[in-house]
N, C-alpha and C. Protein backbone atom coordinates (compact mmCIF):
# COMPACT_ATOMS: atom_id res chain seq x y z
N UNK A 1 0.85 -1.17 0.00
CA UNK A 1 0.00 0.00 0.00
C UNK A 1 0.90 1.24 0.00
N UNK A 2 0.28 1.91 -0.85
CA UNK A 2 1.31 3.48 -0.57
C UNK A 2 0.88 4.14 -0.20
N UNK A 3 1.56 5.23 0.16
CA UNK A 3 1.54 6.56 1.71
C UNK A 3 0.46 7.28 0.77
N UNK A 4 0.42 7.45 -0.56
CA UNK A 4 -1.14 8.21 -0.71
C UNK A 4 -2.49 6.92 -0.68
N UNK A 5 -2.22 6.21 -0.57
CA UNK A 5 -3.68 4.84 -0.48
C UNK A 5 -3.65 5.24 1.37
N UNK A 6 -2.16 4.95 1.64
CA UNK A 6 -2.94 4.90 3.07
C UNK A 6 -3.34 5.93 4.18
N UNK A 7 -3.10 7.50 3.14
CA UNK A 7 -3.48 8.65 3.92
C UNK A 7 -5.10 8.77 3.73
N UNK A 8 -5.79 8.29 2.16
CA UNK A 8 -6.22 8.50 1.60
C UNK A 8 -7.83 7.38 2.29
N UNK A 9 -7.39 6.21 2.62
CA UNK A 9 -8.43 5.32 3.28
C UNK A 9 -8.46 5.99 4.97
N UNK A 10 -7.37 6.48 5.39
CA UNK A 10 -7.81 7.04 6.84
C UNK A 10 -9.06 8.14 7.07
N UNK A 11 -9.35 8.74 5.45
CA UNK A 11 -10.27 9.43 5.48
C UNK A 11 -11.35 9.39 5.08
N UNK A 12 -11.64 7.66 4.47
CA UNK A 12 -12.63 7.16 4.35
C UNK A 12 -13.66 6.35 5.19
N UNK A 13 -12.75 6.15 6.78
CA UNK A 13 -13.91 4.71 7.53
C UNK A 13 -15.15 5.39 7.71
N UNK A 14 -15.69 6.55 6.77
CA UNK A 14 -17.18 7.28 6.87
C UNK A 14 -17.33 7.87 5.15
N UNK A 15 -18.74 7.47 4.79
CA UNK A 15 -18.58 8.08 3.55
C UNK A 15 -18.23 9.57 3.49
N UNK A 16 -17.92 9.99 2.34
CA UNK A 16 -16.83 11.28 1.76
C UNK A 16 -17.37 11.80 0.50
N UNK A 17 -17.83 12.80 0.63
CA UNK A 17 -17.81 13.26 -1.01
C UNK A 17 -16.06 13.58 -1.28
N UNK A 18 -16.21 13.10 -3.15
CA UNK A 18 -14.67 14.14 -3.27
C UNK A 18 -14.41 15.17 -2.92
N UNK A 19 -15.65 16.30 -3.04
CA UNK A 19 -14.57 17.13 -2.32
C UNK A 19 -14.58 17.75 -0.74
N UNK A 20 -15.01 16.61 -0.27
CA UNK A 20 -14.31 16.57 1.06
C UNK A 20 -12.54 16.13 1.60
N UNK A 21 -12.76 15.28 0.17
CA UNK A 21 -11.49 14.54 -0.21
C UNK A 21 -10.80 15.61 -0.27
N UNK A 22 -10.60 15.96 -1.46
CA UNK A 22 -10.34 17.34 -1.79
C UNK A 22 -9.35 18.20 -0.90
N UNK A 23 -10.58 18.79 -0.54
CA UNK A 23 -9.90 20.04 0.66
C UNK A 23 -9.24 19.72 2.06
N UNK A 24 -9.50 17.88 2.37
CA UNK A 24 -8.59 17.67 3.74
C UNK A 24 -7.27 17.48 3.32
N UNK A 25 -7.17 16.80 1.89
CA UNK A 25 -5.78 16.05 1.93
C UNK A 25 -5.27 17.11 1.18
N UNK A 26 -5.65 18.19 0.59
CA UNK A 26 -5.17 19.20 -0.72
C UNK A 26 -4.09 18.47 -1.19
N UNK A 27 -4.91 17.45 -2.14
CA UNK A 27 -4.14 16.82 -3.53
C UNK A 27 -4.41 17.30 -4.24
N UNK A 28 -3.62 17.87 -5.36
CA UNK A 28 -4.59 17.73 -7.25
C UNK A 28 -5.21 16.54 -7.52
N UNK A 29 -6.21 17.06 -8.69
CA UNK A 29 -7.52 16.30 -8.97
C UNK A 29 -6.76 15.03 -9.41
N UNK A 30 -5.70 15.23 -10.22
CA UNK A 30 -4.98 13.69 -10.50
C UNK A 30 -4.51 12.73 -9.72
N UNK A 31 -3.88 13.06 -8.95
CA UNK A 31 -3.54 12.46 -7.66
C UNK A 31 -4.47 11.71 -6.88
N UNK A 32 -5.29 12.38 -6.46
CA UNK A 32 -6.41 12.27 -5.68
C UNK A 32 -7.05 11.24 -6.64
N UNK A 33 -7.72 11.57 -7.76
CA UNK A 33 -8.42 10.59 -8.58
C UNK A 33 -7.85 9.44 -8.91
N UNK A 34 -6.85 9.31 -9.32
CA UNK A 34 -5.70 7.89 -9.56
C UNK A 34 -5.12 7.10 -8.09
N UNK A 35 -5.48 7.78 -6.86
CA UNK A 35 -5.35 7.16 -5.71
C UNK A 35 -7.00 6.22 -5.58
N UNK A 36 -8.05 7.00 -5.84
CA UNK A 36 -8.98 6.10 -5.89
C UNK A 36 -9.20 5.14 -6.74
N UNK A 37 -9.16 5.24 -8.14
CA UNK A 37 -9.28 4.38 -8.91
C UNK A 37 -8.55 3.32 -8.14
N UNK A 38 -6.93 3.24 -7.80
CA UNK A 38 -6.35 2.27 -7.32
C UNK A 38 -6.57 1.52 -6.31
N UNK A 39 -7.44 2.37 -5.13
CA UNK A 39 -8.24 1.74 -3.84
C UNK A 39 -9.33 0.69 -5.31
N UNK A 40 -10.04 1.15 -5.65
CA UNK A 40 -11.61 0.77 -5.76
C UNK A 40 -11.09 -0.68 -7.07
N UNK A 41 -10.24 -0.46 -7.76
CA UNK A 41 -9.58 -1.40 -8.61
C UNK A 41 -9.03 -2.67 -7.27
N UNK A 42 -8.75 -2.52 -6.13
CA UNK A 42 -7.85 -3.75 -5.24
C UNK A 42 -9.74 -3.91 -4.47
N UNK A 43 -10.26 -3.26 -4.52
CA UNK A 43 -11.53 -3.62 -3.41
C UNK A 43 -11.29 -3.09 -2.70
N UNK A 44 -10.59 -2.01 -2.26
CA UNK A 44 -10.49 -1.21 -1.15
C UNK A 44 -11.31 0.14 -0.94
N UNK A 45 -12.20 0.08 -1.69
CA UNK A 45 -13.32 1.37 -1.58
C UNK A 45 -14.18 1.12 -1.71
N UNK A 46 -15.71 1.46 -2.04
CA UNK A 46 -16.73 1.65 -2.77
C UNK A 46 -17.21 2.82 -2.94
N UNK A 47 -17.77 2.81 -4.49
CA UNK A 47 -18.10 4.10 -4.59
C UNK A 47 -19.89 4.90 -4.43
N UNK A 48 -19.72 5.76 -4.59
CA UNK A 48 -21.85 6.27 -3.81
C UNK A 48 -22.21 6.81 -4.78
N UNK A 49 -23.04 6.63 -5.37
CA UNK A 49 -24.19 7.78 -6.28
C UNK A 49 -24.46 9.07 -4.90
N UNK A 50 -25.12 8.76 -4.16
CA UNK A 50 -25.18 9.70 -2.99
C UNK A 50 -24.58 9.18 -1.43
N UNK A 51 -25.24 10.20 -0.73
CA UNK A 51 -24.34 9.54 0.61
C UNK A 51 -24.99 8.09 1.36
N UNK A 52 -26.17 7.82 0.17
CA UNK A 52 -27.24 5.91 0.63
C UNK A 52 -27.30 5.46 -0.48
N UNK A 53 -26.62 5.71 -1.73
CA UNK A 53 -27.15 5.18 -2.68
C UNK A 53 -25.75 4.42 -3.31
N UNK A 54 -25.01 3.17 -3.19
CA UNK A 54 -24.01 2.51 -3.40
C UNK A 54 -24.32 2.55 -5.13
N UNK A 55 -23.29 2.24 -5.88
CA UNK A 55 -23.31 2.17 -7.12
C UNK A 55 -22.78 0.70 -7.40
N UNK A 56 -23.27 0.00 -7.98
CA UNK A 56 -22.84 -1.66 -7.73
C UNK A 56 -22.59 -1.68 -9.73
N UNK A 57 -22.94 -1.47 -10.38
CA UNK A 57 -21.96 -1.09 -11.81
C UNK A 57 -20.81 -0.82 -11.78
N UNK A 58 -19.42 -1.32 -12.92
CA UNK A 58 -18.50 -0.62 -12.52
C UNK A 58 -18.21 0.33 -12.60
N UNK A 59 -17.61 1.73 -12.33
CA UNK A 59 -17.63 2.69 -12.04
C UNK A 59 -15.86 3.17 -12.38
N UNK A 60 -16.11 4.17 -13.51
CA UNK A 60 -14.72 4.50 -14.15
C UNK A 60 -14.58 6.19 -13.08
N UNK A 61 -13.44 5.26 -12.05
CA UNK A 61 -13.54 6.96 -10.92
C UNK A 61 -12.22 8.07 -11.32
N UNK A 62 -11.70 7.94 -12.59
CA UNK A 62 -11.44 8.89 -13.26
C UNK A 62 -12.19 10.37 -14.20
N UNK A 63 -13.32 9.20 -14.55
CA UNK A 63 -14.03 10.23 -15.41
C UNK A 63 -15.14 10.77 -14.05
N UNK A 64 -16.29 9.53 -13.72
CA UNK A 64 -16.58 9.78 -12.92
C UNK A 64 -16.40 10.53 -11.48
N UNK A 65 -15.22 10.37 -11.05
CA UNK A 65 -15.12 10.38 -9.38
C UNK A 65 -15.36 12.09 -8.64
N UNK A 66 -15.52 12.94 -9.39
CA UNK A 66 -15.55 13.60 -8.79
C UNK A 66 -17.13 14.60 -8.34
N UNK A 67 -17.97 13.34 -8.88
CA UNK A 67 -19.60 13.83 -8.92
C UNK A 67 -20.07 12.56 -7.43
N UNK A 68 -18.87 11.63 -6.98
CA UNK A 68 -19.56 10.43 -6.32
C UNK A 68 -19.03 10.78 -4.83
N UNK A 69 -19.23 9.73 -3.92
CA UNK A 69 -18.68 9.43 -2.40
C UNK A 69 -18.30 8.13 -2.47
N UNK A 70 -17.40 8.28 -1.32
CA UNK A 70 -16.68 7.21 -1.26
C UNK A 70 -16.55 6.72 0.14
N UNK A 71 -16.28 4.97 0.25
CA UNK A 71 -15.94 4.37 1.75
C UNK A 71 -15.11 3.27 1.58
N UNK A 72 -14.47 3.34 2.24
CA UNK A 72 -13.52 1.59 2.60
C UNK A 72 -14.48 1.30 2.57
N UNK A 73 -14.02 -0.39 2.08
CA UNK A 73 -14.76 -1.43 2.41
C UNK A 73 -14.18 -2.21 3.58
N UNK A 74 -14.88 -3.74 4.10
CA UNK A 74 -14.25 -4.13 5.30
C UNK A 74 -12.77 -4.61 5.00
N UNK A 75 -12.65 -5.38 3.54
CA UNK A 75 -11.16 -5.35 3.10
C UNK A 75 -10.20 -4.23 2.41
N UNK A 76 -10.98 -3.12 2.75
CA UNK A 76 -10.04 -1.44 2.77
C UNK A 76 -9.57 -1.65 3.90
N UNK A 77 -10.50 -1.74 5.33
CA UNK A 77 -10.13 -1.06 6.39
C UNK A 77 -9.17 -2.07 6.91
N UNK A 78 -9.44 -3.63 6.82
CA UNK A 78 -8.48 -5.01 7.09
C UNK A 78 -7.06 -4.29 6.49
N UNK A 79 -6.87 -3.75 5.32
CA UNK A 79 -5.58 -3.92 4.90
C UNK A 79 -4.74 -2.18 5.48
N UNK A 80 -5.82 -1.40 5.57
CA UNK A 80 -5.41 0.01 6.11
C UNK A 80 -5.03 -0.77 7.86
N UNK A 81 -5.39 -1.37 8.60
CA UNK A 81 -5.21 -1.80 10.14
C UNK A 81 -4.35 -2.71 9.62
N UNK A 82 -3.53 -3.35 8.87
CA UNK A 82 -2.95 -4.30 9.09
C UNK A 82 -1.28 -3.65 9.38
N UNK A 83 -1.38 -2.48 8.67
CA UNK A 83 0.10 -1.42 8.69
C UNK A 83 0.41 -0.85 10.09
């Protein structure tokens, strides 16, 4: 896991809009967006239509990610606690 996955899930064990994302970690949009894709590509995220509405399609969080929310999943948070 890398130091942006694992700054990046500490601010997920609650759903998140991006730009909540955003403005805690002040990444650029690339950064930030290519850190999620890489959570949600291992199973380490899921992503939200809203803050109850899970999106179970797959979900391209490049183009997409910055209209959605986001949460660890229980094997986000297993591999974020295992460090």
């Amino acid at each position: 896991m890398s130091n942006a996955e694992f700054e990046l899930l500490d601010e997920l064990y609650f759903v998140q809009p991006f730009s909540y994302l955003k403005e805690t970690l002040a990444w650029e949009d690339r950064l930030l967006l290519d850190t999620l894709e890489s959570l949600y590509g291992k199973g380490w995220i899921k992503c939200l239509q809203s803050p109850d509405e899970e999106r179970f399609d797959q979900v391209n969080v490049v183009e997409e990610g910055e209209d959605l929310y986001f949460l660890a999943t229980k094997k986000g948070l297993m591999a974020h606690n295992a460090l």
